[in-house]
C-alpha atoms as a PDB file:
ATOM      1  CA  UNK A   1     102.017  87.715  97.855  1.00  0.00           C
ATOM      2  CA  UNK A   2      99.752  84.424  97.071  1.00  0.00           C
ATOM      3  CA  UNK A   3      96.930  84.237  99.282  1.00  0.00           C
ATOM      4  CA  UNK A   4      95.445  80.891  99.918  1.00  0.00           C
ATOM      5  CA  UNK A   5      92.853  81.030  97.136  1.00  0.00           C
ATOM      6  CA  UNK A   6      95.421  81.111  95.030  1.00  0.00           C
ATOM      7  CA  UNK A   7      97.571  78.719  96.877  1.00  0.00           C
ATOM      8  CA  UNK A   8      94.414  75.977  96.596  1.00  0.00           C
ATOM      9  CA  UNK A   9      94.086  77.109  92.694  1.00  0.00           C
ATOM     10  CA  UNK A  10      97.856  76.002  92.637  1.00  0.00           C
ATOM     11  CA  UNK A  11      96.860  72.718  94.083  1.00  0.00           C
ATOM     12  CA  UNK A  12      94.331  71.816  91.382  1.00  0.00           C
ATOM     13  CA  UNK A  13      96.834  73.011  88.645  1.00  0.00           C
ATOM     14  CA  UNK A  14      99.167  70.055  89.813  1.00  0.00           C
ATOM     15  CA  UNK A  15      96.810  67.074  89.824  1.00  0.00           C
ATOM     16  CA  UNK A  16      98.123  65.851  86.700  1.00  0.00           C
ATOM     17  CA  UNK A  17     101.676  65.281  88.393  1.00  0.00           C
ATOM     18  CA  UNK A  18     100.079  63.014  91.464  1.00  0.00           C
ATOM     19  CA  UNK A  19     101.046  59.571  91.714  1.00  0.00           C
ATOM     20  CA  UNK A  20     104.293  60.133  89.250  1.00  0.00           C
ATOM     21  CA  UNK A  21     107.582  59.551  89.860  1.00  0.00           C
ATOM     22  CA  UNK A  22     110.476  62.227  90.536  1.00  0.00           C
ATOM     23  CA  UNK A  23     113.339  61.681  87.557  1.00  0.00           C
ATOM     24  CA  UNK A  24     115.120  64.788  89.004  1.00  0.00           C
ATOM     25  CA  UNK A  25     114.715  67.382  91.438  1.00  0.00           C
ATOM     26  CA  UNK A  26     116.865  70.370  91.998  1.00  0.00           C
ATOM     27  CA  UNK A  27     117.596  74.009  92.910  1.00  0.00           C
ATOM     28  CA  UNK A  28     119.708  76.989  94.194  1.00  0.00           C
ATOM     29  CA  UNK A  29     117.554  77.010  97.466  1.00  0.00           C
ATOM     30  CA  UNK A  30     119.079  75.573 100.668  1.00  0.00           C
ATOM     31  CA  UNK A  31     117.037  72.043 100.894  1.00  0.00           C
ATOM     32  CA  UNK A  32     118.921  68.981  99.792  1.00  0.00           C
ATOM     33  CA  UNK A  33     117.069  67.351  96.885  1.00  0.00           C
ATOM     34  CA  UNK A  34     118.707  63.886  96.474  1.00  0.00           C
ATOM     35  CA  UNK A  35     116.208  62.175  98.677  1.00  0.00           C
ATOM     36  CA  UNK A  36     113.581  63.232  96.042  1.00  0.00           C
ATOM     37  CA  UNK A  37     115.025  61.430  92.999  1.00  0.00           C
ATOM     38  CA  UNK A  38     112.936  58.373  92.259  1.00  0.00           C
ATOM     39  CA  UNK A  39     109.919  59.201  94.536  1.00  0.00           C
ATOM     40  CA  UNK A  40     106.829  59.487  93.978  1.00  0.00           C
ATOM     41  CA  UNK A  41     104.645  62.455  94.707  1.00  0.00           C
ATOM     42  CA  UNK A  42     101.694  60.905  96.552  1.00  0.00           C
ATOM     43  CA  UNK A  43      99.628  63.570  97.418  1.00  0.00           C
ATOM     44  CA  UNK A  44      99.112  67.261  97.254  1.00  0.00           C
ATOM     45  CA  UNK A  45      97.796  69.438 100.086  1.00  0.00           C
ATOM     46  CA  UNK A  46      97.843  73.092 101.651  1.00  0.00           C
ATOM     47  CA  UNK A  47      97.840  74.377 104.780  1.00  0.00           C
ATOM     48  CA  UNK A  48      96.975  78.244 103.747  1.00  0.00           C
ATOM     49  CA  UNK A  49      99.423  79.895 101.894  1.00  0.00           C
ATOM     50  CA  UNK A  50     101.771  76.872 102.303  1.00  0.00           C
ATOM     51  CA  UNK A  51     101.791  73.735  99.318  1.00  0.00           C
ATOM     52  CA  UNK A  52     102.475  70.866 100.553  1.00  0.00           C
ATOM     53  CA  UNK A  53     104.024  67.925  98.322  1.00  0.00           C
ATOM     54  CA  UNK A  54     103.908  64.503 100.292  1.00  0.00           C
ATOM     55  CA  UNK A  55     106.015  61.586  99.760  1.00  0.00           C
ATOM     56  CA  UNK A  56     106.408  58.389 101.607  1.00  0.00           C
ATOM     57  CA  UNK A  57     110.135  59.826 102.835  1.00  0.00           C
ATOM     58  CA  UNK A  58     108.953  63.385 103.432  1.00  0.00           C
ATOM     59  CA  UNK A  59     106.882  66.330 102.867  1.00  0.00           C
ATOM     60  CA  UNK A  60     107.973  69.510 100.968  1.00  0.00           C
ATOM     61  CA  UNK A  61     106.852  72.680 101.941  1.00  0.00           C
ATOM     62  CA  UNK A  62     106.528  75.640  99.417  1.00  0.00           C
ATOM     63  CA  UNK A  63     106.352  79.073 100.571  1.00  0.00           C
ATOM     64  CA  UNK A  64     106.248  81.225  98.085  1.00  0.00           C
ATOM     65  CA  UNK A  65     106.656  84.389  99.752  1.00  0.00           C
ATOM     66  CA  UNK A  66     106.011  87.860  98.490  1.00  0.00           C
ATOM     67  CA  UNK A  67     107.750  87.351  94.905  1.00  0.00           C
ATOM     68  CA  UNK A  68     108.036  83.635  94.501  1.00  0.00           C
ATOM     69  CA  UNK A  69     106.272  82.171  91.653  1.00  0.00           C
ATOM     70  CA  UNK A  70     105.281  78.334  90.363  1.00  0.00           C
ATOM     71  CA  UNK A  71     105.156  77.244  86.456  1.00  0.00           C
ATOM     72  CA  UNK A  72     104.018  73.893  85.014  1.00  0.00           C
ATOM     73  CA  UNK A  73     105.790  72.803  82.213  1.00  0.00           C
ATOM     74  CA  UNK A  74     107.236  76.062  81.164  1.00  0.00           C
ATOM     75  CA  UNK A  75     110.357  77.904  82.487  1.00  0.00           C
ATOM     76  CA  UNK A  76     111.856  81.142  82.651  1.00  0.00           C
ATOM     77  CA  UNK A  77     115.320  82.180  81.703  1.00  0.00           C
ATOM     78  CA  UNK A  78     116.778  82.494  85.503  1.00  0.00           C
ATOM     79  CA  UNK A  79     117.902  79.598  87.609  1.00  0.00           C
ATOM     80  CA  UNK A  80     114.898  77.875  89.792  1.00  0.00           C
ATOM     81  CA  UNK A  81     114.658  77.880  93.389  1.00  0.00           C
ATOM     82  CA  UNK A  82     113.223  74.926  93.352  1.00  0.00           C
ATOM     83  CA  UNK A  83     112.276  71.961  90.828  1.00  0.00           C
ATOM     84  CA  UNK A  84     110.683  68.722  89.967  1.00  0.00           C
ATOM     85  CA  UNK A  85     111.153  67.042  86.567  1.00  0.00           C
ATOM     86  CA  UNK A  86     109.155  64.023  85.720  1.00  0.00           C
ATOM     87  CA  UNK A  87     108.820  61.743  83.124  1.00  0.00           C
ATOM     88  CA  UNK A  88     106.161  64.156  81.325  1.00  0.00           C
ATOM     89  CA  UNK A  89     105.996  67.563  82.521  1.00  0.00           C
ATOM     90  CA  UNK A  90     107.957  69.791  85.267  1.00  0.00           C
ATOM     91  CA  UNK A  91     107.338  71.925  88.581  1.00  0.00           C
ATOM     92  CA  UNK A  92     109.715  74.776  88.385  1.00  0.00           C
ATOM     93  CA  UNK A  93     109.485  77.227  90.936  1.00  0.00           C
ATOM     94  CA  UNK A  94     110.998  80.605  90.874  1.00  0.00           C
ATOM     95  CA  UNK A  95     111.923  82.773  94.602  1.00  0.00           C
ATOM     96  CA  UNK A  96     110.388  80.281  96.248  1.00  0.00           C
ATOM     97  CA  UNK A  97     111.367  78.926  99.914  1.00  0.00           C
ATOM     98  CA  UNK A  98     111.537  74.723  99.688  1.00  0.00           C
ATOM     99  CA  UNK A  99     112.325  72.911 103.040  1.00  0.00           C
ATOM    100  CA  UNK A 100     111.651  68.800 104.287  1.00  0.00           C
ATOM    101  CA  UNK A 101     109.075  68.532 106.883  1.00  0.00           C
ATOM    102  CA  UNK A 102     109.526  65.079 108.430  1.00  0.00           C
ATOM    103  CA  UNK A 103     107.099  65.086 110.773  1.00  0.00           C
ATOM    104  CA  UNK A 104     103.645  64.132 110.568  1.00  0.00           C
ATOM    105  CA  UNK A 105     101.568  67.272 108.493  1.00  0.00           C
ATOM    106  CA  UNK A 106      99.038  66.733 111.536  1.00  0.00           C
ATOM    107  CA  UNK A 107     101.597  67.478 114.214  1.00  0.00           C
ATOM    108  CA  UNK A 108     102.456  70.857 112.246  1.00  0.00           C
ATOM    109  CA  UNK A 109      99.527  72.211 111.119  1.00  0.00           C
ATOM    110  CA  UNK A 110      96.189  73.099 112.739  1.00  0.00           C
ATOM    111  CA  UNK A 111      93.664  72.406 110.067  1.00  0.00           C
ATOM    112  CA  UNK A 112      90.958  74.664 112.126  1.00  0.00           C
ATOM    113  CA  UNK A 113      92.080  77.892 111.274  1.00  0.00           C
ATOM    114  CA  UNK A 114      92.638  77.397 107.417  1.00  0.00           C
ATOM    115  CA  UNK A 115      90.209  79.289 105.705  1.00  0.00           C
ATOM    116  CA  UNK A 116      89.720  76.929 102.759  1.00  0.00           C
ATOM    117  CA  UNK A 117      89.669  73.659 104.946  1.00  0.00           C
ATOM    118  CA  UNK A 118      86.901  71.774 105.473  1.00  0.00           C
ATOM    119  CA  UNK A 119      87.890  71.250 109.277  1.00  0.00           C
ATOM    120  CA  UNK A 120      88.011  75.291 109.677  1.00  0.00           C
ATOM    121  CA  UNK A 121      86.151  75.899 112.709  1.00  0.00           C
ATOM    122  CA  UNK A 122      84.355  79.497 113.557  1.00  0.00           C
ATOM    123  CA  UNK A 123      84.217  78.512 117.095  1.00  0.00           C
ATOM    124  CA  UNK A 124      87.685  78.214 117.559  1.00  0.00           C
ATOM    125  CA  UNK A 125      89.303  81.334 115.612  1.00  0.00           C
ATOM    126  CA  UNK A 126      86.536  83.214 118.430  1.00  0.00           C
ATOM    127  CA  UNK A 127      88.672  81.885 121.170  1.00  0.00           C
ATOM    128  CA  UNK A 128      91.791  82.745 119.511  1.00  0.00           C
ATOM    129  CA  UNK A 129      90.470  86.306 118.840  1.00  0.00           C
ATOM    130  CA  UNK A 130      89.758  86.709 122.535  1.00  0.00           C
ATOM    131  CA  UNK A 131      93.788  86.263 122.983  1.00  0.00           C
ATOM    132  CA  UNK A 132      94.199  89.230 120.860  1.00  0.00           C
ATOM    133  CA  UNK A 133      92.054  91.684 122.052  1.00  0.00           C
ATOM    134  CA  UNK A 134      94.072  94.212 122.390  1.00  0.00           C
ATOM    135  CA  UNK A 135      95.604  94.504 118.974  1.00  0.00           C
ATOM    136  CA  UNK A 136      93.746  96.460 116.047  1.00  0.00           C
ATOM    137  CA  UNK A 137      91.959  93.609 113.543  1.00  0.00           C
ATOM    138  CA  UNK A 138      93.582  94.515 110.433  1.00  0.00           C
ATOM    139  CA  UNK A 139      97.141  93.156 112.321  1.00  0.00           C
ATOM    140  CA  UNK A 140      95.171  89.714 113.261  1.00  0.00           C
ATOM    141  CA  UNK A 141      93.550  89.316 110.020  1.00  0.00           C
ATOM    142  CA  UNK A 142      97.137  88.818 108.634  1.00  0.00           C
ATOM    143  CA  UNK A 143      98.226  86.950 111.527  1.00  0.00           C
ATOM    144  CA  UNK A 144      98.807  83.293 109.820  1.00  0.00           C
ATOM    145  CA  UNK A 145      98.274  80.983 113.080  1.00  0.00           C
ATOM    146  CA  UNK A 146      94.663  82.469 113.796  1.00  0.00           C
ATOM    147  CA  UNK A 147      93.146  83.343 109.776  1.00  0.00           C
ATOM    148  CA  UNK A 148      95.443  80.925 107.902  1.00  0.00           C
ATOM    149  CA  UNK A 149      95.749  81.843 104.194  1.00  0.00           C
ATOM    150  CA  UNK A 150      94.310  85.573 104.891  1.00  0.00           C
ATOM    151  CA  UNK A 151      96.633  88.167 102.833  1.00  0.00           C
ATOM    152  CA  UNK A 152      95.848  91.576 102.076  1.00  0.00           C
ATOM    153  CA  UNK A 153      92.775  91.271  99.590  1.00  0.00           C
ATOM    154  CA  UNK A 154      90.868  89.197 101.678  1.00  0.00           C
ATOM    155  CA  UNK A 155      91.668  91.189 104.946  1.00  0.00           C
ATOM    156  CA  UNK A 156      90.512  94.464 102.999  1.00  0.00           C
ATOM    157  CA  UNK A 157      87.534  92.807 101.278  1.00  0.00           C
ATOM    158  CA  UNK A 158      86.099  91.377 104.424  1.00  0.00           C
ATOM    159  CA  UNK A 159      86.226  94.226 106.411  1.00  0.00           C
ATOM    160  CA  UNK A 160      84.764  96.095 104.022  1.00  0.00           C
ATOM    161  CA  UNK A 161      81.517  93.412 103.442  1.00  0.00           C
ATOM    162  CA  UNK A 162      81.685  93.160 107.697  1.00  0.00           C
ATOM    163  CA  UNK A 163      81.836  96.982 108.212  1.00  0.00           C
ATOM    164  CA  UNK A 164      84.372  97.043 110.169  1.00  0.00           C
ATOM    165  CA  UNK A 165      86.832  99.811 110.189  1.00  0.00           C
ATOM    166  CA  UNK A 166      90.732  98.147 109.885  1.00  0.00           C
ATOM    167  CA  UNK A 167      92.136  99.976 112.927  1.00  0.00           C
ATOM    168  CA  UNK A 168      89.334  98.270 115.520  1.00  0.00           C
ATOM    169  CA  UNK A 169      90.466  96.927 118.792  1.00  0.00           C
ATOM    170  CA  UNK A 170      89.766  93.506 118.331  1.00  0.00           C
ATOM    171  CA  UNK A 171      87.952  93.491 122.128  1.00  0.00           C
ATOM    172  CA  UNK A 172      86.001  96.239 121.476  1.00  0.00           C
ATOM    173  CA  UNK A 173      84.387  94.538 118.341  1.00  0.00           C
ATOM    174  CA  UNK A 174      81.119  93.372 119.353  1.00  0.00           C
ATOM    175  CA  UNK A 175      80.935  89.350 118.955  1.00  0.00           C
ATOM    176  CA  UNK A 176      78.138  89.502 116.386  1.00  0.00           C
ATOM    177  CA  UNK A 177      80.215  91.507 114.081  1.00  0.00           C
ATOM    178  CA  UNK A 178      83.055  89.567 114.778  1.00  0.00           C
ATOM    179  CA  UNK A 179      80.971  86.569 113.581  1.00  0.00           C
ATOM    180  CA  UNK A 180      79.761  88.055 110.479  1.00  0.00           C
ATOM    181  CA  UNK A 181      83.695  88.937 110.202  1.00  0.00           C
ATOM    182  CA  UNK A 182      85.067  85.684 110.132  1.00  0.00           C
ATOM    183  CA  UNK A 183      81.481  84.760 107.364  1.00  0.00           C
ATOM    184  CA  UNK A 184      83.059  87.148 105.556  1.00  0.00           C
ATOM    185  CA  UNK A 185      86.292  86.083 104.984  1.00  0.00           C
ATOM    186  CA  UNK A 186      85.200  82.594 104.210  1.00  0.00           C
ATOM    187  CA  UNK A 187      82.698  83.864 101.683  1.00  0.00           C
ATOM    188  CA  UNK A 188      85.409  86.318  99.892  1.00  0.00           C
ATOM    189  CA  UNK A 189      87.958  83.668 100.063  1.00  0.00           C
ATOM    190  CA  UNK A 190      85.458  81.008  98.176  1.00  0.00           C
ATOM    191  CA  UNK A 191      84.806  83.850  95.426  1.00  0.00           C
ATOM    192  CA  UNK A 192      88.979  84.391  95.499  1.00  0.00           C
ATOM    193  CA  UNK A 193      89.456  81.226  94.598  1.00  0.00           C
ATOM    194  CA  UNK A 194      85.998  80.620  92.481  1.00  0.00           C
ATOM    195  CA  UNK A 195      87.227  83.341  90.216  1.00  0.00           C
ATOM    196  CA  UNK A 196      90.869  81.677  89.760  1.00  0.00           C
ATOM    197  CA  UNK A 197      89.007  78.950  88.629  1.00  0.00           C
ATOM    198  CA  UNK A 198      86.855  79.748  86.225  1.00  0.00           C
ATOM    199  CA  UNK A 199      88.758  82.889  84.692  1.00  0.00           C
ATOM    200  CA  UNK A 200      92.287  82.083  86.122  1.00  0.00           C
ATOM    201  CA  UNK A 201      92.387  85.844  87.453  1.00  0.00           C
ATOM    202  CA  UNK A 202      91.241  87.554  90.939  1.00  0.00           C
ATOM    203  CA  UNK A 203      89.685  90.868  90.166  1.00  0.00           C
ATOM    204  CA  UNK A 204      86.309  91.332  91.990  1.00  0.00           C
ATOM    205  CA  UNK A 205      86.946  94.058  94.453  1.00  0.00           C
ATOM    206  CA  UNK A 206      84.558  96.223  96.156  1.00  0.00           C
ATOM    207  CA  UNK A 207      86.813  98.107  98.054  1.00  0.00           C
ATOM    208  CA  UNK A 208      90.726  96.588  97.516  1.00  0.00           C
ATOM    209  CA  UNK A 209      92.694  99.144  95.394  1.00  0.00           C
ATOM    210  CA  UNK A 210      89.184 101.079  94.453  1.00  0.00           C
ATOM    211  CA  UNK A 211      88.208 104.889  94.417  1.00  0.00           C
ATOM    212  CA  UNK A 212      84.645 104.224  95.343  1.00  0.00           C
ATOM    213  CA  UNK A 213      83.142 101.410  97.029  1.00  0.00           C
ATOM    214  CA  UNK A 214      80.806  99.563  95.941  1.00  0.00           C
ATOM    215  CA  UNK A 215      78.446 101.384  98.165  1.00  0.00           C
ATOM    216  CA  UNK A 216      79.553 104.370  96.180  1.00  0.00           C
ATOM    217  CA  UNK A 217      80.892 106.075  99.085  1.00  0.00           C
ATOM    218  CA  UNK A 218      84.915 107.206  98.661  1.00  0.00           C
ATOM    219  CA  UNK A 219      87.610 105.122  99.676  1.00  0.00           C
ATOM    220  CA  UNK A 220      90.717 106.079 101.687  1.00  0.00           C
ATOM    221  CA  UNK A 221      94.093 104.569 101.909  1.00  0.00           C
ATOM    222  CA  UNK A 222      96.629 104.456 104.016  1.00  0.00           C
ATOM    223  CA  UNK A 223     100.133 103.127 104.512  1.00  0.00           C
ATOM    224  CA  UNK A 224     100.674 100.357 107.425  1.00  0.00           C
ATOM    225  CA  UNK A 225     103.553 102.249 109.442  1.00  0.00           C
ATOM    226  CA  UNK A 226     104.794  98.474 110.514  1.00  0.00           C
ATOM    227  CA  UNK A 227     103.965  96.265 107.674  1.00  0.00           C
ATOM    228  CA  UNK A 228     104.114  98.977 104.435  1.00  0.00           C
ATOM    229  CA  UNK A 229     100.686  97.457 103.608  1.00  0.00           C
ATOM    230  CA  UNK A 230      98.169  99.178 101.968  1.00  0.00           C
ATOM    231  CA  UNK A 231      94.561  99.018 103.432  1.00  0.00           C
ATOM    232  CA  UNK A 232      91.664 100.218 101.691  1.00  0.00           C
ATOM    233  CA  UNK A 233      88.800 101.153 104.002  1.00  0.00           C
ATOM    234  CA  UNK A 234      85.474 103.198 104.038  1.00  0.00           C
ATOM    235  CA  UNK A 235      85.074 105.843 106.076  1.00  0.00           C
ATOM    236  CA  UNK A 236      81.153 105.985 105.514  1.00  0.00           C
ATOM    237  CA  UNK A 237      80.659 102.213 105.870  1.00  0.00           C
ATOM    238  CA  UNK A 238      82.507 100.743 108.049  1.00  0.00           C
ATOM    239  CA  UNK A 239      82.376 101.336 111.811  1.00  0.00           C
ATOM    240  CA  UNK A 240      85.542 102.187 113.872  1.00  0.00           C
ATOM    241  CA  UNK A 241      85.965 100.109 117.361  1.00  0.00           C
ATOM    242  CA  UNK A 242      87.854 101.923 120.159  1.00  0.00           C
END
């Protein structure tokens, strides 16, 4: 699944389309297009691992879900999920979830808890945390409405650069770890999406799908009974909260 580094990378691979006009927009997925055709896309935001394409009639939201995929200008040989031609250049998006939010993106979407958003605010994912204090931190590192655009290589990254074991209780996590914690995924996050940038791949790991650390000590794995995620985690390094 897209995290939101690559979610923002996504964002700055569509800049060329902003400010054209929609010739034709289609797709087998269950939004109505029509009220597309002849608009034009005036702006491009995200909102974690959502993209968001605004118009003056209506925002589309992209989720792209755990197999979904985006192209510009090229297309594969199955039927698209979702689409926008323009006069030069297409969108065409594969497995993807399209729907028409009509409300206001500000009225939606809390801005504080994105992790690539300039109005993310520490302060306020600790007060969120404090609502969850019962649960074990690598569930509420995924949860999307307290570390928005957190998926599984930033949860296992962080905790590993934090020292924090996955299974934790969240209130037994002492606040000045939980503040290097949330650092932490801020700092991977910027490298996530640094990385996409300059070398259009994510691949610097010091724990996520490793046999050592980068500490050198061994890494273990194990199976998420709920989820079926993998987590990656260091038995030597990072501390266990119960």
């Amino acid at each position: 699944m897209p995290e939101g580094p690559s979610i923002l990378h996504l964002k700055h691979q569509l800049q060329p389309f902003k400010g054209k006009v929609v010739k034709h927009a289609g797709g087998y997925g269950d939004m109505p297009t029509e009220w597309l055709n002849g608009k034009k896309l005036l702006d491009i935001k995200t909102w974690g691992k959502h993209l968001l394409l605004i118009f003056n009639n209506g925002t589309v939201r992209v989720h792209l879900g755990l197999f979904g995929d985006v192209l510009i200008n090229e297309r594969k040989k199955v039927n698209r999920s979702f689409f926008l031609e323009f006069a030069t250049g297409e969108i065409n998006g594969y497995v993807v979830k399209a729907a028409k939010l009509d409300k206001p993106l500000n009225e939606i979407y809390d801005w504080r808890t994105d992790i690539l958003s300039p109005q993310f605010k520490k302060a306020w994912i600790k007060t969120l945390l404090k609502k969850q204090a019962a649960k074990t931190i690598d569930d509420v590192l995924m949860d999307q409405n307290i570390f928005t655009g957190v998926g599984n290589k930033i949860r296992n990254e962080a905790l590993y650069r934090a020292a924090i074991h996955p299974l934790s209780i969240v209130g037994k996590i002492p606040p000045v770890k939980i503040t290097r914690l949330i650092n932490e995924v801020v700092n991977y996050a910027r490298i996530f999406y640094q990385q996409l940038e300059k070398d259009g791949v994510n691949d610097f790991f010091e724990i996520y799908q490793q046999n050592y650390a980068a500490d050198g000590s061994e890494v273990t794995m194990k199976v998420l009974p709920k989820t079926k995620r993998k987590i990656f985690f260091s038995e030597h390094r990072q501390q266990l909260y119960v």
